[in-house]
N, C-alpha and C. Protein backbone atom coordinates (compact mmCIF):
# COMPACT_ATOMS: atom_id res chain seq x y z
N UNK A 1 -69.39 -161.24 147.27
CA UNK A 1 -68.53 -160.80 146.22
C UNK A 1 -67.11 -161.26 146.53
N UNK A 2 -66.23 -161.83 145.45
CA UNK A 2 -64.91 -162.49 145.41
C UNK A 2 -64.25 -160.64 145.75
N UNK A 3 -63.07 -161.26 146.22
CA UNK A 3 -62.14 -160.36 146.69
C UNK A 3 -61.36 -159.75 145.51
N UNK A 4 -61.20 -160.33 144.07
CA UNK A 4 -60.79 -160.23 142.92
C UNK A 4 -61.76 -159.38 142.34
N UNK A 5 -62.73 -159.27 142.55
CA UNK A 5 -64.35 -158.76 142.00
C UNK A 5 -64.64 -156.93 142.65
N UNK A 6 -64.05 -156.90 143.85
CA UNK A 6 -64.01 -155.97 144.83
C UNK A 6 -62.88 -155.16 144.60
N UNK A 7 -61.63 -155.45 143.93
CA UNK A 7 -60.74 -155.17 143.69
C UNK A 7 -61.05 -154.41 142.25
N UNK A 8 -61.67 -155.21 141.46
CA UNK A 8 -61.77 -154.48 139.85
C UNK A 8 -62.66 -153.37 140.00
N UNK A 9 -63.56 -153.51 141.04
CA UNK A 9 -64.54 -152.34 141.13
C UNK A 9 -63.94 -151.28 141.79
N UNK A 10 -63.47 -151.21 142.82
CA UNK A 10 -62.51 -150.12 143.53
C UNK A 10 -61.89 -149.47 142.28
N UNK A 11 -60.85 -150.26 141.59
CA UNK A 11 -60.17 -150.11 140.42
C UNK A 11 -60.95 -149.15 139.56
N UNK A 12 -61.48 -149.58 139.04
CA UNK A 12 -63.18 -149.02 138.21
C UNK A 12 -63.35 -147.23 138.49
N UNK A 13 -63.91 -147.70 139.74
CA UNK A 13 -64.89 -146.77 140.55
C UNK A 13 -63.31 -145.11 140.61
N UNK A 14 -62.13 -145.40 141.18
CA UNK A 14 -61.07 -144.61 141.05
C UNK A 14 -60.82 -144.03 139.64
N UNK A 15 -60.35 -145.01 138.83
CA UNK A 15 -59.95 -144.23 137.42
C UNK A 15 -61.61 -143.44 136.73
N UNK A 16 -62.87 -143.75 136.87
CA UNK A 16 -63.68 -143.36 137.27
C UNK A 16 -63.51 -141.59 137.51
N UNK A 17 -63.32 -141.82 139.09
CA UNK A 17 -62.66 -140.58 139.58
C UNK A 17 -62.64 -139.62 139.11
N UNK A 18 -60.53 -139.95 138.31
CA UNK A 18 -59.55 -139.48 138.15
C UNK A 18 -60.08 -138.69 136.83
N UNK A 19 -61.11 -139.47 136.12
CA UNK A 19 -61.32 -138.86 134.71
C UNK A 19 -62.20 -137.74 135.00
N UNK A 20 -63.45 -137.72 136.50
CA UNK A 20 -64.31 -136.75 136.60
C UNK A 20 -63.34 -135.80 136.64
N UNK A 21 -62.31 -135.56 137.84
CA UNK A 21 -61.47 -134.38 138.18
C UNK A 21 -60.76 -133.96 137.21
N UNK A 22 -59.98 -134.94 135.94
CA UNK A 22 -59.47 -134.33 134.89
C UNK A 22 -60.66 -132.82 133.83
N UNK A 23 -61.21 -133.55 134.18
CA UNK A 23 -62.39 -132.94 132.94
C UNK A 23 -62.52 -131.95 134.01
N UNK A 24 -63.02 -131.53 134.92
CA UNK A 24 -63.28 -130.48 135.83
C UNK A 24 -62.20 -129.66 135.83
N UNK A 25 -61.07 -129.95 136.07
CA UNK A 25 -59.92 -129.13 136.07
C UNK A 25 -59.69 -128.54 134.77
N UNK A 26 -59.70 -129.32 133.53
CA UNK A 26 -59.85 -128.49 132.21
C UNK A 26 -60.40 -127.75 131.83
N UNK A 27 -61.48 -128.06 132.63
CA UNK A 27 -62.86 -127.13 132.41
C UNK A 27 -61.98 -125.55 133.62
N UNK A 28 -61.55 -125.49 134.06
CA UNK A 28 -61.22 -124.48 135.01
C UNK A 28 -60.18 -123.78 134.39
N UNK A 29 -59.99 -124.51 133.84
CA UNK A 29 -58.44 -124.26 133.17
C UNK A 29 -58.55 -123.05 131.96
N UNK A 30 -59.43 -123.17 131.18
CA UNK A 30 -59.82 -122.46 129.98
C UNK A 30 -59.72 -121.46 130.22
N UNK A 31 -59.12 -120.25 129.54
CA UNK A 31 -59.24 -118.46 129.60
C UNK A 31 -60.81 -118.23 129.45
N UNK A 32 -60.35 -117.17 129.92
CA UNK A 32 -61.78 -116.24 130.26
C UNK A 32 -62.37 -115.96 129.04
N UNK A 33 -63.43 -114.90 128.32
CA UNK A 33 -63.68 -114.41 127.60
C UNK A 33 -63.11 -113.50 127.22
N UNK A 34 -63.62 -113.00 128.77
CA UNK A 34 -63.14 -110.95 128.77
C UNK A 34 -62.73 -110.91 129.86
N UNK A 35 -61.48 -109.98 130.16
CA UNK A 35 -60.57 -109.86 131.31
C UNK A 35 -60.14 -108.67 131.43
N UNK A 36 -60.92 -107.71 132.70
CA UNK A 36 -61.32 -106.02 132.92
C UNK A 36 -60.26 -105.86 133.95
N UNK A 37 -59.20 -105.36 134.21
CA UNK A 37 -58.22 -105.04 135.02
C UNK A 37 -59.01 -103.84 136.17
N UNK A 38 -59.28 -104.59 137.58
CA UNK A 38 -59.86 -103.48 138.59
C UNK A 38 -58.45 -103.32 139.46
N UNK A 39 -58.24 -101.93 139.95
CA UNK A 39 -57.44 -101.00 141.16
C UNK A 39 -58.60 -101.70 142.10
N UNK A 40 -58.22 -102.28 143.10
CA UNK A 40 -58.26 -102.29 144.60
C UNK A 40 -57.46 -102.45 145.44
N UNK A 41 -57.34 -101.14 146.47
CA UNK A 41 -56.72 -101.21 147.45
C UNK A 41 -54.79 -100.51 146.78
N UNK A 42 -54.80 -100.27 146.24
CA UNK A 42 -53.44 -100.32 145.25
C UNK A 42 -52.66 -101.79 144.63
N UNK A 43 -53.43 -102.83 144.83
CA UNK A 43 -53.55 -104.06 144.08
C UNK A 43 -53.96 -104.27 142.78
N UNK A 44 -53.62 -104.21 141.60
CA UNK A 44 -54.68 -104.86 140.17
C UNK A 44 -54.88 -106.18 140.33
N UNK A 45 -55.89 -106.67 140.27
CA UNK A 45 -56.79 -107.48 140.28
C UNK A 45 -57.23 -108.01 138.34
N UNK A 46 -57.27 -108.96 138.23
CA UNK A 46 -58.18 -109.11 137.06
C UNK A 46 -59.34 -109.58 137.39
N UNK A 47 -60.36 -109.39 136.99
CA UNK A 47 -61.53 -109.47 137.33
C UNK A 47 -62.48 -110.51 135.80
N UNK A 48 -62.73 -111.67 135.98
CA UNK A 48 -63.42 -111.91 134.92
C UNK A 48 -64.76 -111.94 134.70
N UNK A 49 -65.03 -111.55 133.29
CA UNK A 49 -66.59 -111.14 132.88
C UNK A 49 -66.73 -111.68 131.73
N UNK A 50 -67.56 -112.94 131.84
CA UNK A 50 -67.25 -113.96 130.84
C UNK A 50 -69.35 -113.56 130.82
N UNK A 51 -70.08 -114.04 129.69
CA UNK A 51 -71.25 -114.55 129.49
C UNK A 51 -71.66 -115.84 130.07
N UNK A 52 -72.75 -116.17 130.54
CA UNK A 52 -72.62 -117.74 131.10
C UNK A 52 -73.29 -118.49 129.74
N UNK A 53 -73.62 -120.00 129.95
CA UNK A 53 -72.88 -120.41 128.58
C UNK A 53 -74.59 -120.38 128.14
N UNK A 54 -75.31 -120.54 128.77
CA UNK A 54 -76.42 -120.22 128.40
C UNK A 54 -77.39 -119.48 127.71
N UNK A 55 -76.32 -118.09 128.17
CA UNK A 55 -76.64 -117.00 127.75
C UNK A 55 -76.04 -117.22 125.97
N UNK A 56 -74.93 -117.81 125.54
CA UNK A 56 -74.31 -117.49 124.41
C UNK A 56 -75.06 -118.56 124.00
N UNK A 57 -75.35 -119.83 124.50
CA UNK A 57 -76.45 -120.38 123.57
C UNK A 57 -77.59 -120.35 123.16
N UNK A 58 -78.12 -119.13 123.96
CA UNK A 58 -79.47 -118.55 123.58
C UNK A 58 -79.10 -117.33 122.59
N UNK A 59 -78.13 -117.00 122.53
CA UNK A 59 -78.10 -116.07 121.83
C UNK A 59 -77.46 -116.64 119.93
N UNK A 60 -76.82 -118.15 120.11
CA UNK A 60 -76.80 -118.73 119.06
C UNK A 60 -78.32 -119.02 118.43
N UNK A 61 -79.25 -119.17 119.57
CA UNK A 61 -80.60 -120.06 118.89
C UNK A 61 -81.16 -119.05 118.57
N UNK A 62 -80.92 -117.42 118.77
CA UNK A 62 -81.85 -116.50 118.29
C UNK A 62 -81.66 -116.20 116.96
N UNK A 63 -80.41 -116.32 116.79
CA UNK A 63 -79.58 -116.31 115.74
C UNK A 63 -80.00 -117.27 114.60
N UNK A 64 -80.02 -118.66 115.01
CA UNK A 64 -80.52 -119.33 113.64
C UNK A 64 -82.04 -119.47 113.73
N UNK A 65 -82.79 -119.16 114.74
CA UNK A 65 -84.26 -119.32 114.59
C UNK A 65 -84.55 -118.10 113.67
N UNK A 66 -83.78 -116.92 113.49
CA UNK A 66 -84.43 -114.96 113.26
C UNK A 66 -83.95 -115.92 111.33
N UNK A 67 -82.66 -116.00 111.63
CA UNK A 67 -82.55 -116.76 109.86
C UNK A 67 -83.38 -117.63 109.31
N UNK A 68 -83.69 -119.06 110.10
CA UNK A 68 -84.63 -120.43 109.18
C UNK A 68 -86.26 -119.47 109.54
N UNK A 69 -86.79 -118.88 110.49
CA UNK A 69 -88.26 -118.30 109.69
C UNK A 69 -88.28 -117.26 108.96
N UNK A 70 -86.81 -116.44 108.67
CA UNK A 70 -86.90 -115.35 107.53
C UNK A 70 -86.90 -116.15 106.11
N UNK A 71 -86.08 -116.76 106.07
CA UNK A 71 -86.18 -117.53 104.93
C UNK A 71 -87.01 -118.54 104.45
N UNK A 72 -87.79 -119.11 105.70
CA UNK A 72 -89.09 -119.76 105.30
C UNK A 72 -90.25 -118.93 104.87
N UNK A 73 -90.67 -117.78 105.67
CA UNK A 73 -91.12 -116.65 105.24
C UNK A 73 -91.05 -115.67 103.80
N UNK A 74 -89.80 -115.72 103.62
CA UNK A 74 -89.20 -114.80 102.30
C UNK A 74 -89.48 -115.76 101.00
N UNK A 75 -89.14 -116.96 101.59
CA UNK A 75 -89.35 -117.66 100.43
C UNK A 75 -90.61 -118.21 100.16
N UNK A 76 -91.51 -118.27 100.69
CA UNK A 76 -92.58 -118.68 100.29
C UNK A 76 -93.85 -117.66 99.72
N UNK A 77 -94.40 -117.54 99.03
CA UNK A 77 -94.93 -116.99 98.35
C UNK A 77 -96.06 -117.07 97.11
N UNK A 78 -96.85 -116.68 96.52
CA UNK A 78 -97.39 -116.71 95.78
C UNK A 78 -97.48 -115.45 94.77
N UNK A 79 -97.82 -115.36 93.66
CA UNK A 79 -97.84 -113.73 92.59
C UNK A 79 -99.40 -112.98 93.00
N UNK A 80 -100.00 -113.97 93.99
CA UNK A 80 -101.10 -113.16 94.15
C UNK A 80 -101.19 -112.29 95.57
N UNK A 81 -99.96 -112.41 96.05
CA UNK A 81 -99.99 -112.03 97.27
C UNK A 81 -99.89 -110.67 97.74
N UNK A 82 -98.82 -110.20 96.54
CA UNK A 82 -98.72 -108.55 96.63
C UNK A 82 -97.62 -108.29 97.75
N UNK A 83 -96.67 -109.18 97.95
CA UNK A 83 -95.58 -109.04 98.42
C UNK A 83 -95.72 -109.45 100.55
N UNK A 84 -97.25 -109.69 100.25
CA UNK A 84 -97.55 -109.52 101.59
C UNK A 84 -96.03 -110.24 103.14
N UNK A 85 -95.38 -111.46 102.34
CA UNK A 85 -94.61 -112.10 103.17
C UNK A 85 -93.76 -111.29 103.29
N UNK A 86 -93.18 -110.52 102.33
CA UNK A 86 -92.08 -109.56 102.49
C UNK A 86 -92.87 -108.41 103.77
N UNK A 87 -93.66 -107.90 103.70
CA UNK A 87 -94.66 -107.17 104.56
C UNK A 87 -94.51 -107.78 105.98
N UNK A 88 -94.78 -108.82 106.13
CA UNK A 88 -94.58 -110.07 107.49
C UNK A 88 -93.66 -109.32 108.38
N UNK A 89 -92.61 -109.75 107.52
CA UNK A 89 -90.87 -110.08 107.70
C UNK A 89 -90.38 -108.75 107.88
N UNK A 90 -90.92 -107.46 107.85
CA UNK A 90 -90.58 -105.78 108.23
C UNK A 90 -89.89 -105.83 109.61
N UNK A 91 -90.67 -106.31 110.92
CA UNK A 91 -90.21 -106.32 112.01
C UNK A 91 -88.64 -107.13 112.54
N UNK A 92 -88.55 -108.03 111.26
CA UNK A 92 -87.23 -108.75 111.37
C UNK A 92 -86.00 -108.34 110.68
N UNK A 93 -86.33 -107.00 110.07
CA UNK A 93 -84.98 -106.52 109.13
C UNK A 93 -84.89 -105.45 109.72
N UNK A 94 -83.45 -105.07 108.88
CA UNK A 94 -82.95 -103.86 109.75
C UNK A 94 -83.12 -102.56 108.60
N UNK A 95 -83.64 -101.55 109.14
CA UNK A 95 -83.99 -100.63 108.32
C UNK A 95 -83.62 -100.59 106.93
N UNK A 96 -82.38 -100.81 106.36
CA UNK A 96 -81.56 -101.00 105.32
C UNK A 96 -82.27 -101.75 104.42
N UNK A 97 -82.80 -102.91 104.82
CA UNK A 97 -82.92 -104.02 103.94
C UNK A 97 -84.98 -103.19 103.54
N UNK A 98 -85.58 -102.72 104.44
CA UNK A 98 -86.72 -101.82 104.86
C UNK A 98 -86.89 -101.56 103.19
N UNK A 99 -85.93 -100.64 103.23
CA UNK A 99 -85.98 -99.30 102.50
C UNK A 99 -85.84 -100.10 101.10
N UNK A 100 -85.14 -101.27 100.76
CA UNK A 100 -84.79 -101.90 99.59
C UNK A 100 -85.96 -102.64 98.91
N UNK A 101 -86.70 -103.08 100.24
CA UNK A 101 -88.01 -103.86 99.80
C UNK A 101 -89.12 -102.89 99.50
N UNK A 102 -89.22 -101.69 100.38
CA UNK A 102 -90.01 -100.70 99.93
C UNK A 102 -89.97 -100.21 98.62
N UNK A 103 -88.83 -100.28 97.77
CA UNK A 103 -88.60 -99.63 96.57
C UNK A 103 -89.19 -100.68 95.59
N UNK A 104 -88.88 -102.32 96.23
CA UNK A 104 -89.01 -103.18 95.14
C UNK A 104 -90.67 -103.51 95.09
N UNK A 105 -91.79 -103.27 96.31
CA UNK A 105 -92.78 -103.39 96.24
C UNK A 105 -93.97 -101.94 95.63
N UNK A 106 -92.98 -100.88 95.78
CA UNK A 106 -93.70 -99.90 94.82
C UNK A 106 -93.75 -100.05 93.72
N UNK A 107 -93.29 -100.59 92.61
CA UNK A 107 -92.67 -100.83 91.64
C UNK A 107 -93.15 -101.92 91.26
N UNK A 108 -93.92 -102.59 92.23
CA UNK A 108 -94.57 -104.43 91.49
C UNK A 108 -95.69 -103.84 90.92
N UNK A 109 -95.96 -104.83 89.58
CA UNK A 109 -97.05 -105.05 88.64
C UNK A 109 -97.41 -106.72 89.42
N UNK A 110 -98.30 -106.74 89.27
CA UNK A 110 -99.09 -108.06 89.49
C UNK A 110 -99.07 -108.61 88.13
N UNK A 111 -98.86 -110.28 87.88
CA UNK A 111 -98.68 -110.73 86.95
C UNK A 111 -100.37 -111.68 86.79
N UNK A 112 -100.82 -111.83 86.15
CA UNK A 112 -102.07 -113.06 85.87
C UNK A 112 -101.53 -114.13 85.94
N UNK A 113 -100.25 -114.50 85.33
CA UNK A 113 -100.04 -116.41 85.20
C UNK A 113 -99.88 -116.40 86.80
N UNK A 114 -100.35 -117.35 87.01
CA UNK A 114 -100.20 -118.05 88.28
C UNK A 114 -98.77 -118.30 88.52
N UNK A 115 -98.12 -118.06 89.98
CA UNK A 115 -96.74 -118.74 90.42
C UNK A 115 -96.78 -118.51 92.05
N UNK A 116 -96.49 -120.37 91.87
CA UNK A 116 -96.53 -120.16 93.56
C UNK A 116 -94.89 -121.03 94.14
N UNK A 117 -94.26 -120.50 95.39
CA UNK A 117 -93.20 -121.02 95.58
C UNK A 117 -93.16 -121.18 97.09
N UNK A 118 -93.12 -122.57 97.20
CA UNK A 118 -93.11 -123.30 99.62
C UNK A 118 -91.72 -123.04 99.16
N UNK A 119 -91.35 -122.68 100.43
CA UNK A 119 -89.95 -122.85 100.79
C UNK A 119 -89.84 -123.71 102.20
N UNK A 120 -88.72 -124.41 102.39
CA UNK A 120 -88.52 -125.64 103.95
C UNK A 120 -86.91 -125.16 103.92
N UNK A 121 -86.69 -125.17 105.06
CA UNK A 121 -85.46 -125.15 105.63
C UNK A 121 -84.81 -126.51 106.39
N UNK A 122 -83.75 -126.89 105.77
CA UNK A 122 -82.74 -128.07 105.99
C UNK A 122 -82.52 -127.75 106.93
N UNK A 123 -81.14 -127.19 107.03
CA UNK A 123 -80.45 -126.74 108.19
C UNK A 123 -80.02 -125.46 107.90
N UNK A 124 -79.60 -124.53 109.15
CA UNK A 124 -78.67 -123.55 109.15
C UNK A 124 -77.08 -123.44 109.85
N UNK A 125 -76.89 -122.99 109.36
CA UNK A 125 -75.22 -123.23 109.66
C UNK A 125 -74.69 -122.10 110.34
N UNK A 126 -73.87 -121.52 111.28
CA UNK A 126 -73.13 -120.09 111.67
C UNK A 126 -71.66 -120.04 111.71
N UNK A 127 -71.63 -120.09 110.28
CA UNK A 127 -69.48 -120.76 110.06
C UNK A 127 -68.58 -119.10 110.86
N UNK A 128 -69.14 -118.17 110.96
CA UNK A 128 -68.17 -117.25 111.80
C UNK A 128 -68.64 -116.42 112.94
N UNK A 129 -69.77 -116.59 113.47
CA UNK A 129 -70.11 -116.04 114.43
C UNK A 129 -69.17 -116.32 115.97
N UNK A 130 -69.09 -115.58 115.97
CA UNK A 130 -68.14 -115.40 117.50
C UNK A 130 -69.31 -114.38 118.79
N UNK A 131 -69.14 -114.69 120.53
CA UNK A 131 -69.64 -114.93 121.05
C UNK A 131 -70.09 -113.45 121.21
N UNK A 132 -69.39 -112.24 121.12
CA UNK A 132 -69.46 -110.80 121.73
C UNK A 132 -70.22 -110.49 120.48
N UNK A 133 -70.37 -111.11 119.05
CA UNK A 133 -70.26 -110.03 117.73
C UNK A 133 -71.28 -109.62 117.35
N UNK A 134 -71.95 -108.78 116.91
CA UNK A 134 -72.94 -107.46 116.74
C UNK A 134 -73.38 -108.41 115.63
N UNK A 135 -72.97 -108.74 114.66
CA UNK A 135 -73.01 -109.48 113.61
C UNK A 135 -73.07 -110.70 113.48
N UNK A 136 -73.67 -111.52 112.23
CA UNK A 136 -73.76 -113.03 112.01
C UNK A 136 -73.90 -113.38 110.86
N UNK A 137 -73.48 -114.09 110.31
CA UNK A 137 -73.72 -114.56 108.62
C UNK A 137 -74.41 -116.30 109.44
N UNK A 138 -75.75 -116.81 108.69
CA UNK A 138 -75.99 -117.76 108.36
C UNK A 138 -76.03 -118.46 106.97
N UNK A 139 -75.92 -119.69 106.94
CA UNK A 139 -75.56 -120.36 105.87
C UNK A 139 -77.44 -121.22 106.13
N UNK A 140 -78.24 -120.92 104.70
CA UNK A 140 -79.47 -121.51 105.80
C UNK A 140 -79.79 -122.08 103.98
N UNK A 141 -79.38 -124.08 104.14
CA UNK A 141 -79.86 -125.14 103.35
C UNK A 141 -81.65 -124.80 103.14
N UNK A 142 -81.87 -124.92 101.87
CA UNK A 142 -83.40 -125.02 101.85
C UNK A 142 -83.66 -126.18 100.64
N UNK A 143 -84.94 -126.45 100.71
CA UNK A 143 -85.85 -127.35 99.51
C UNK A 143 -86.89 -126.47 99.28
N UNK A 144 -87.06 -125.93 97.99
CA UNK A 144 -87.95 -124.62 97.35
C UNK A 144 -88.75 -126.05 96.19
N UNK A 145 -90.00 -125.69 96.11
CA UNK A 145 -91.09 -126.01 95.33
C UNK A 145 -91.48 -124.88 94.91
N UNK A 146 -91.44 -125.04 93.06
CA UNK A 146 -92.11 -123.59 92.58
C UNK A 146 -93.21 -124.87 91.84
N UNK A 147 -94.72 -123.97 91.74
CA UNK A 147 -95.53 -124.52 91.07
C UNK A 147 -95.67 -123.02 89.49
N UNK A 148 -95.64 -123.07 88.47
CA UNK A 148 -95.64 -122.26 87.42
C UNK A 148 -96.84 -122.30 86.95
N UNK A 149 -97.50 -121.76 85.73
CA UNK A 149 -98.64 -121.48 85.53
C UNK A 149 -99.50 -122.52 85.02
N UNK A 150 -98.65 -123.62 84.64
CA UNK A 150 -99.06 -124.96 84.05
C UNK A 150 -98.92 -125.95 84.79
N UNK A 151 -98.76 -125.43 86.17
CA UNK A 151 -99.05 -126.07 87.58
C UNK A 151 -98.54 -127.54 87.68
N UNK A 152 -96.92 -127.16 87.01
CA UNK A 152 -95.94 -127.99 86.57
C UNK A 152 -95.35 -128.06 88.13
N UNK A 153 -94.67 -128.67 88.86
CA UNK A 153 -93.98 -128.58 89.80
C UNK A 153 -92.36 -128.95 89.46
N UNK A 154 -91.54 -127.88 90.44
CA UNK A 154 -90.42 -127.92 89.75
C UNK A 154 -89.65 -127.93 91.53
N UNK A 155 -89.04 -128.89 91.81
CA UNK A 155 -88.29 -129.24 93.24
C UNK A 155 -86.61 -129.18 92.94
N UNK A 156 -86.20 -128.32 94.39
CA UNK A 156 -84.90 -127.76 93.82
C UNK A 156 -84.39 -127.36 95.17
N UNK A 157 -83.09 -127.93 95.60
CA UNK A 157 -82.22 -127.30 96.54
C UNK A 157 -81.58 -126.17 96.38
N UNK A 158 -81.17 -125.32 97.23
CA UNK A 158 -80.62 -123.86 97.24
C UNK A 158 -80.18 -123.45 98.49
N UNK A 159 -79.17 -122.39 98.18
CA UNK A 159 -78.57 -122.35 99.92
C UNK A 159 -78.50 -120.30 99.84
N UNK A 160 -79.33 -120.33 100.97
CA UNK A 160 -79.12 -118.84 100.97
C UNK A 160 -78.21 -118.28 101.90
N UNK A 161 -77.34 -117.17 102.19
CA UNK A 161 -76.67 -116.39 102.78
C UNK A 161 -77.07 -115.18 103.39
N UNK A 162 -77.61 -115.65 104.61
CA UNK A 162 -77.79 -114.28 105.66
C UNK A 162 -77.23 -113.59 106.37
N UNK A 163 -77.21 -112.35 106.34
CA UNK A 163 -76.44 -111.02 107.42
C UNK A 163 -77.47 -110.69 107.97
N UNK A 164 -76.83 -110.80 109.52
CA UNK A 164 -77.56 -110.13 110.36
C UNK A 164 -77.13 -109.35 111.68
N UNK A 165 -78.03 -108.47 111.80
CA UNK A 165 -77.04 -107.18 112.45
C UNK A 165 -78.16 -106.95 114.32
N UNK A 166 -77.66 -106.94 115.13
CA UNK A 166 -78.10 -106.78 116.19
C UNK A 166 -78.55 -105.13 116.69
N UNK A 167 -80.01 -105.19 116.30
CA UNK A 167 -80.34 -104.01 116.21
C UNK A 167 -81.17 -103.90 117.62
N UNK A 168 -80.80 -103.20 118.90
CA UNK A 168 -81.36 -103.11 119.90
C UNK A 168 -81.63 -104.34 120.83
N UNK A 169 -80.93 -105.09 121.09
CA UNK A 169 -81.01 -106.31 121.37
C UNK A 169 -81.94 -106.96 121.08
N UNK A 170 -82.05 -106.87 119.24
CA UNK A 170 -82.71 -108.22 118.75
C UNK A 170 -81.98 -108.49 117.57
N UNK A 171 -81.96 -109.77 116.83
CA UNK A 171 -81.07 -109.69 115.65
C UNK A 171 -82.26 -110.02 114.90
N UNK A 172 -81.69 -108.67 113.74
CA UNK A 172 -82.62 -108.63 112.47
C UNK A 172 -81.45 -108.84 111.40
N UNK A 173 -82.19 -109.01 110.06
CA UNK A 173 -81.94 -109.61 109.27
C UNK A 173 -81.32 -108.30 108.22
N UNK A 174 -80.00 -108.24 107.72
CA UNK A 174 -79.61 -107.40 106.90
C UNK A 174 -79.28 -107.14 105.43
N UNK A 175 -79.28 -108.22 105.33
CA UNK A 175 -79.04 -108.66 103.89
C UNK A 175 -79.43 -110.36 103.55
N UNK A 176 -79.46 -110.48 102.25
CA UNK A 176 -80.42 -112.01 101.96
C UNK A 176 -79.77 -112.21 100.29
N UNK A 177 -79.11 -113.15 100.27
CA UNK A 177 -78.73 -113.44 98.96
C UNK A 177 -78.94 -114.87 98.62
């Protein structure tokens, strides 16, 4: 190897470096989450108690997985079913929403014309969830197929809006619009 050649690589290999330690140091640099003031010794101390990041990204994926199969679930359906998907989906809501579907399935008549509706989920979105919050709104893209009684097919985008409330460390589903 030329001495010019040995030189660009040193060169290289340093700024290299300089960029790992930048990024590491930024990374150190960032505030805490949460910052608990401990007495020791007659010293205050701050003490940090942050989530590790793992933890908040598992707790993002519970978050949009509990939304895209409620809404794949909710939405799919048939008139012969007798509400059964709503039935499914009990263990994923929070009592509130329980009590709303209970009222609306006492109250069903079964219809004869045929209607059936797949629902698919695009994407879901979490435009305000923050890392501590009890709460979550998803934004969850779908493609709905209704087939009608003349087994017409009718294809159609729609975007639903989910609340969801962390009921015992699981997040269920609170509202659905």
């Amino acid at each position: 190897m030329e001495k010019k050649q040995k030189i660009i690589l040193i060169s290289a290999l340093c700024v290299l470096a300089i960029i790992v330690l930048l990024i590491i140091l930024s990374l150190l640099k960032k505030s805490p989450k949460n910052i608990d003031t401990v007495q020791n010794n007659n010293v205050t101390q701050k003490e940090i108690i942050a989530k590790p990041i793992t933890q908040i990204q598992n707790e993002r994926n519970e978050i949009i997985n509990t939304a895209r199969g409620f809404v794949e679930i909710y939405g799919t359906y048939t008139n012969t079913n007798d509400y059964q998907n709503m039935k499914d989906l009990y263990p994923f809501m929070t009592d509130k929403l329980i009590k709303k579907y209970d009222t609306i399935i006492s109250s069903y008549i079964r219809s004869d014309n045929f209607y059936s509706k797949t629902t698919q989920v695009l994407s879901v979105n979490l435009p305000s969830y923050k890392n501590d919050d009890k709460t979550a709104n998803a934004v969850v893209s779908v493609v709905e197929k209704v087939i009608d009684s003349t087994y017409k097919e009718n294809i159609s985008k729609k975007t639903y809006n989910v609340s969801l409330k962390k009921d015992e460390e699981k997040w269920k589903v609170e509202e659905i619009k």
